[in-house]
C-alpha atoms as a PDB file:
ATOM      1  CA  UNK A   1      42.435  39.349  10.145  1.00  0.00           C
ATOM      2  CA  UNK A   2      39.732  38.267  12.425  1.00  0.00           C
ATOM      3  CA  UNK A   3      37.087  38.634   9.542  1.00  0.00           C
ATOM      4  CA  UNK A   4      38.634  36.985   7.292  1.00  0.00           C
ATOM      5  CA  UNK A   5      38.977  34.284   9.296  1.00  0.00           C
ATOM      6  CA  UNK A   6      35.224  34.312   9.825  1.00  0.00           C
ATOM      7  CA  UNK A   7      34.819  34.565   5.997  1.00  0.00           C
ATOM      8  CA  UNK A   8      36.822  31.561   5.109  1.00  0.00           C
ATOM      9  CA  UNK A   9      35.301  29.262   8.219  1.00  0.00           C
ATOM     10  CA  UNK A  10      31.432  30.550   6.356  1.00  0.00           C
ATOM     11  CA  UNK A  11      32.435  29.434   3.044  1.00  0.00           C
ATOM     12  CA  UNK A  12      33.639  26.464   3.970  1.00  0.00           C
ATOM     13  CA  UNK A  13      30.387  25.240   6.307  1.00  0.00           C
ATOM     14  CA  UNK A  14      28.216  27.019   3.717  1.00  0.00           C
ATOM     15  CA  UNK A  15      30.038  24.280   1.097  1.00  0.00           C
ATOM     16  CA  UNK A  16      29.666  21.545   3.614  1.00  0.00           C
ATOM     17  CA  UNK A  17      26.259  18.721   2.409  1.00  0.00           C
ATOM     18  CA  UNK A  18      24.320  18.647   4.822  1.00  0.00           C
ATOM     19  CA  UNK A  19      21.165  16.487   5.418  1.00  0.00           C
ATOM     20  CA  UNK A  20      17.988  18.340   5.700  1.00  0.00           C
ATOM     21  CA  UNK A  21      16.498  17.273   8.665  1.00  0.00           C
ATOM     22  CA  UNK A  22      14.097  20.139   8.635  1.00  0.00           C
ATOM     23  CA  UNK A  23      10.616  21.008   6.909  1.00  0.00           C
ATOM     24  CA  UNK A  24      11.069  23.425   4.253  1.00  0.00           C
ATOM     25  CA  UNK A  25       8.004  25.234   2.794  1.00  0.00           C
ATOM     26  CA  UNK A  26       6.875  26.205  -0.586  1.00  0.00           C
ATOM     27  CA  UNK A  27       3.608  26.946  -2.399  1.00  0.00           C
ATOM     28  CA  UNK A  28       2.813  24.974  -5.714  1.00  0.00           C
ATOM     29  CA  UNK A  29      -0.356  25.948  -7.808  1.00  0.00           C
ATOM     30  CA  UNK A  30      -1.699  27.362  -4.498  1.00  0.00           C
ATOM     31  CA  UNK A  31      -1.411  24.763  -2.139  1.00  0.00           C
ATOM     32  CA  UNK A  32       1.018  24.827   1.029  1.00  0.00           C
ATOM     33  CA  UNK A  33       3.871  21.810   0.236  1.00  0.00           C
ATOM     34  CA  UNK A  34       6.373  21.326   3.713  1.00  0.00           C
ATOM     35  CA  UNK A  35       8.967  18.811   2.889  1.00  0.00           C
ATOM     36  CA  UNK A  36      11.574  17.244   4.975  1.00  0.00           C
ATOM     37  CA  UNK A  37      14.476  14.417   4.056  1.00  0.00           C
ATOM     38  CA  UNK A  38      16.176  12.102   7.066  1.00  0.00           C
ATOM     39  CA  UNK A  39      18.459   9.582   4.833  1.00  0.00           C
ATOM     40  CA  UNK A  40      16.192   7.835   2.162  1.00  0.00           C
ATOM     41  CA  UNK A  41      13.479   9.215   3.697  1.00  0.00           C
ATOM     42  CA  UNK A  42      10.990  11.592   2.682  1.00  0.00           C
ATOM     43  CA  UNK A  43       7.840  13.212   4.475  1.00  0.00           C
ATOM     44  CA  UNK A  44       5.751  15.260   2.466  1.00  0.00           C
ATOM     45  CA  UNK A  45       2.578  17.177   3.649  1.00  0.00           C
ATOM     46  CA  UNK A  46       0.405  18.981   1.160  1.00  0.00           C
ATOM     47  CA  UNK A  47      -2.135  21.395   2.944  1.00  0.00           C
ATOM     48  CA  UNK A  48      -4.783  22.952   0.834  1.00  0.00           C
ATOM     49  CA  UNK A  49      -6.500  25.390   3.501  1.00  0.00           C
ATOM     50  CA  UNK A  50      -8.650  27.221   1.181  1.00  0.00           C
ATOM     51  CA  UNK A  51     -10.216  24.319  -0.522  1.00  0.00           C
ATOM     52  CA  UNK A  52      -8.783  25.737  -3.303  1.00  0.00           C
ATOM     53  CA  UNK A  53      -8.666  22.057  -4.856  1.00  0.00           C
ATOM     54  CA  UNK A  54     -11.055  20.296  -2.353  1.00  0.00           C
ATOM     55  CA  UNK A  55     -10.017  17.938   0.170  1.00  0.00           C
ATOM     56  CA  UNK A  56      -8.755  15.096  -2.171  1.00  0.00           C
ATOM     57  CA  UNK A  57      -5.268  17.328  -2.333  1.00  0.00           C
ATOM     58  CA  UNK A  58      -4.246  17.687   1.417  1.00  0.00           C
ATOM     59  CA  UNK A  59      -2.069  14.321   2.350  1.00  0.00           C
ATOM     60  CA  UNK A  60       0.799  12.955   3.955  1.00  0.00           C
ATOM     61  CA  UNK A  61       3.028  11.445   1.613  1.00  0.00           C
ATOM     62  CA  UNK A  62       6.059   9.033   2.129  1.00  0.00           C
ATOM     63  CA  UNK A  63       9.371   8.001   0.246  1.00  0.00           C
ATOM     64  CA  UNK A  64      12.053   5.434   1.050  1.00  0.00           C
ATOM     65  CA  UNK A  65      14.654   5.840  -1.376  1.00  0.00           C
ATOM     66  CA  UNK A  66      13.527   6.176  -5.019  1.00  0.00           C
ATOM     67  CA  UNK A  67      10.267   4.173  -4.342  1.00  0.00           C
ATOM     68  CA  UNK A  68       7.312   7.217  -4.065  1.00  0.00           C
ATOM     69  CA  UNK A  69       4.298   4.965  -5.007  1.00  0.00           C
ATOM     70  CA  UNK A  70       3.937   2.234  -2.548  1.00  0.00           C
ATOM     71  CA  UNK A  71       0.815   0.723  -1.400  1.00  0.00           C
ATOM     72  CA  UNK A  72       1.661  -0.770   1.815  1.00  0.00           C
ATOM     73  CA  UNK A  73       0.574  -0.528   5.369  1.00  0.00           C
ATOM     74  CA  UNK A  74       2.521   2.266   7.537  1.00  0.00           C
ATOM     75  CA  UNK A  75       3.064   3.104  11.130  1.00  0.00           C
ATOM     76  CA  UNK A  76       3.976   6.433  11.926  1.00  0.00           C
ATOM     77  CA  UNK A  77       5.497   6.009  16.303  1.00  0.00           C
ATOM     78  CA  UNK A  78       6.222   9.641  17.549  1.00  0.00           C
ATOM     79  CA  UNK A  79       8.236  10.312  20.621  1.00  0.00           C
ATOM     80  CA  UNK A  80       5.099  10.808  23.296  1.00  0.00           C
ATOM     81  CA  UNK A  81       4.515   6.933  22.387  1.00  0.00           C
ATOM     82  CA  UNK A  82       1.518   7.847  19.689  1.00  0.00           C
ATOM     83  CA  UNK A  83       0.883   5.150  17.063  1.00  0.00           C
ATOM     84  CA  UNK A  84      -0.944   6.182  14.078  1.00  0.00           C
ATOM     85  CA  UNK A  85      -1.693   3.427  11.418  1.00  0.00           C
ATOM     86  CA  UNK A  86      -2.835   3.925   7.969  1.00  0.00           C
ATOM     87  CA  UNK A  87      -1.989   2.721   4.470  1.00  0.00           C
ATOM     88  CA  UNK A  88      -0.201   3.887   1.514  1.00  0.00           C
ATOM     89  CA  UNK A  89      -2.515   4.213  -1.018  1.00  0.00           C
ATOM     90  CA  UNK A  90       0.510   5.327  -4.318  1.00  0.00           C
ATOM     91  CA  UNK A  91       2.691   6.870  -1.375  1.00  0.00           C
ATOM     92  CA  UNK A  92      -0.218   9.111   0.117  1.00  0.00           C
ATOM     93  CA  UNK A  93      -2.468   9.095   2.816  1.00  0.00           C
ATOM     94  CA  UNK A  94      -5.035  11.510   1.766  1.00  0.00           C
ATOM     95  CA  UNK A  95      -7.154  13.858   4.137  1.00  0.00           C
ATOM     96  CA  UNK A  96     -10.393  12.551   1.818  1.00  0.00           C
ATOM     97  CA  UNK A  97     -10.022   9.187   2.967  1.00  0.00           C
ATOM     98  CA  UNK A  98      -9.058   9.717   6.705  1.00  0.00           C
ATOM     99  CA  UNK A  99      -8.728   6.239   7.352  1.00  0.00           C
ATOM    100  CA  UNK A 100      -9.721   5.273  10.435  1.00  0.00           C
ATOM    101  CA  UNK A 101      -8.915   8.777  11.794  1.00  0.00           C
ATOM    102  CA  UNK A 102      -5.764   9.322  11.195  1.00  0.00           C
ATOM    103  CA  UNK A 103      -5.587  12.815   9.725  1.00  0.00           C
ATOM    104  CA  UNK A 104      -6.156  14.448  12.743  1.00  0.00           C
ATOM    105  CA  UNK A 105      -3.672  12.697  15.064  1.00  0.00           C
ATOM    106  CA  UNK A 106      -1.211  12.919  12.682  1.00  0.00           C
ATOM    107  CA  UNK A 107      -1.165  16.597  11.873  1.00  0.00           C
ATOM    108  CA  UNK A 108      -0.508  16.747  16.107  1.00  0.00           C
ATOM    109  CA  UNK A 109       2.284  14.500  15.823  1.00  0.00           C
ATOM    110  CA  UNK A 110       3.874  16.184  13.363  1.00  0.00           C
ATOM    111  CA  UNK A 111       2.755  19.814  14.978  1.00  0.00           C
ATOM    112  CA  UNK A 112       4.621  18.503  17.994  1.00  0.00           C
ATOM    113  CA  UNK A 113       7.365  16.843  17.407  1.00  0.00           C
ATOM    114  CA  UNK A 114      11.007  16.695  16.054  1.00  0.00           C
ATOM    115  CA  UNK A 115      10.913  13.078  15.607  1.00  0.00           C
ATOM    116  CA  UNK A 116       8.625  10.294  14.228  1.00  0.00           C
ATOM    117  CA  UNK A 117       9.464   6.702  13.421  1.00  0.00           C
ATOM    118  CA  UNK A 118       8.041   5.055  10.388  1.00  0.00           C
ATOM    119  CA  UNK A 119       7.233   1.669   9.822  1.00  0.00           C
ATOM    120  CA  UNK A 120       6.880   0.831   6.341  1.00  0.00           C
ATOM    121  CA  UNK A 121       5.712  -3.074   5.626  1.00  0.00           C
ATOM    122  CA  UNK A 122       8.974  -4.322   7.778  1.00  0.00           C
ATOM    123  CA  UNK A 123      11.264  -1.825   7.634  1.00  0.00           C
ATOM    124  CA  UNK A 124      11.253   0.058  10.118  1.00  0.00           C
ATOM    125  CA  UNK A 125      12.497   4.325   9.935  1.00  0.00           C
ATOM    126  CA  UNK A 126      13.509   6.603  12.035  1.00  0.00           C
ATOM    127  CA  UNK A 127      13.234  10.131  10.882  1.00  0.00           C
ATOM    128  CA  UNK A 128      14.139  13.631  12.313  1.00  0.00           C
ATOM    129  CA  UNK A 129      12.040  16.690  11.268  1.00  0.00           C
ATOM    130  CA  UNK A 130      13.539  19.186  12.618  1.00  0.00           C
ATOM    131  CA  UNK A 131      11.390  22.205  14.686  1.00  0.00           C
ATOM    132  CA  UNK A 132       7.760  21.123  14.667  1.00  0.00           C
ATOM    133  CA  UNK A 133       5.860  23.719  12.659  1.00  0.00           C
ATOM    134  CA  UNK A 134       2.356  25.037  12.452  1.00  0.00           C
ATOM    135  CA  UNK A 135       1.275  23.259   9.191  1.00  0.00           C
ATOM    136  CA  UNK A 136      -1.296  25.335   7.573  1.00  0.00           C
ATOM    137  CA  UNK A 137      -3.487  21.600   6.803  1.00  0.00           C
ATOM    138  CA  UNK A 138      -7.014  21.978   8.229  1.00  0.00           C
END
């Protein structure tokens, strides 16, 4: 009786939607892809260790809602009080350009923490990643 019990209460959570508010990792045409969703959302990081495209693939990309191709300025605030600035150039901020240094510091951010709020034009996000993990972007 007990397992059946415990067979019903797994079907029904594995039924359940649930958010993902955690990176999730594939490989597409041989770059690393880690994507997470918090509401309307979306962080993207494509990581091309190898070169295996050059450094014009590796970027951070951001959605809100439908709208992928922005050009806007963006904030990205994580928890240890970090500000990163940058701008949206179609959605993406590219490791090629590296404006004003903010590949680096973001890759830490998002090596480090769960959290990150983003500030997109004047709306403002806040966005749970889930476990920080160790991004394979150089």
């Amino acid at each position: 009786m007990l397992f059946n019990k415990t067979l019903i209460i797994g079907m029904i959570v594995g039924i359940l939607p649930i958010t993902a508010q955690a990176w999730e990792h594939s490989m597409e045409r041989g770059v690393d892809l880690y994507q997470t969703l918090d509401g309307n959302v979306s962080v993207s990081m494509v990581c091309d260790p190898n070169s295996v495209y050059g450094t014009t693939v590796s970027a951070v990309m951001v959605g809100i809602g439908s709208e992928l191709d922005m050009n806007a300025p963006v904030t990205f605030r994580f928890p240890d009080l970090i500000s990163i600035q940058a701008t949206l150039d179609h959605g993406r901020i590219s490791k090629a350009d590296n404006e004003g240094g903010a590949w680096e510091p973001l890759l830490t951010g998002f090596r480090t923490h769960s959290a990150v709020a983003v500030s997109v034009g004047e709306e403002a996000y806040e966005v749970n990643l889930g476990e920080p993990m160790p991004f394979s972007c150089l």
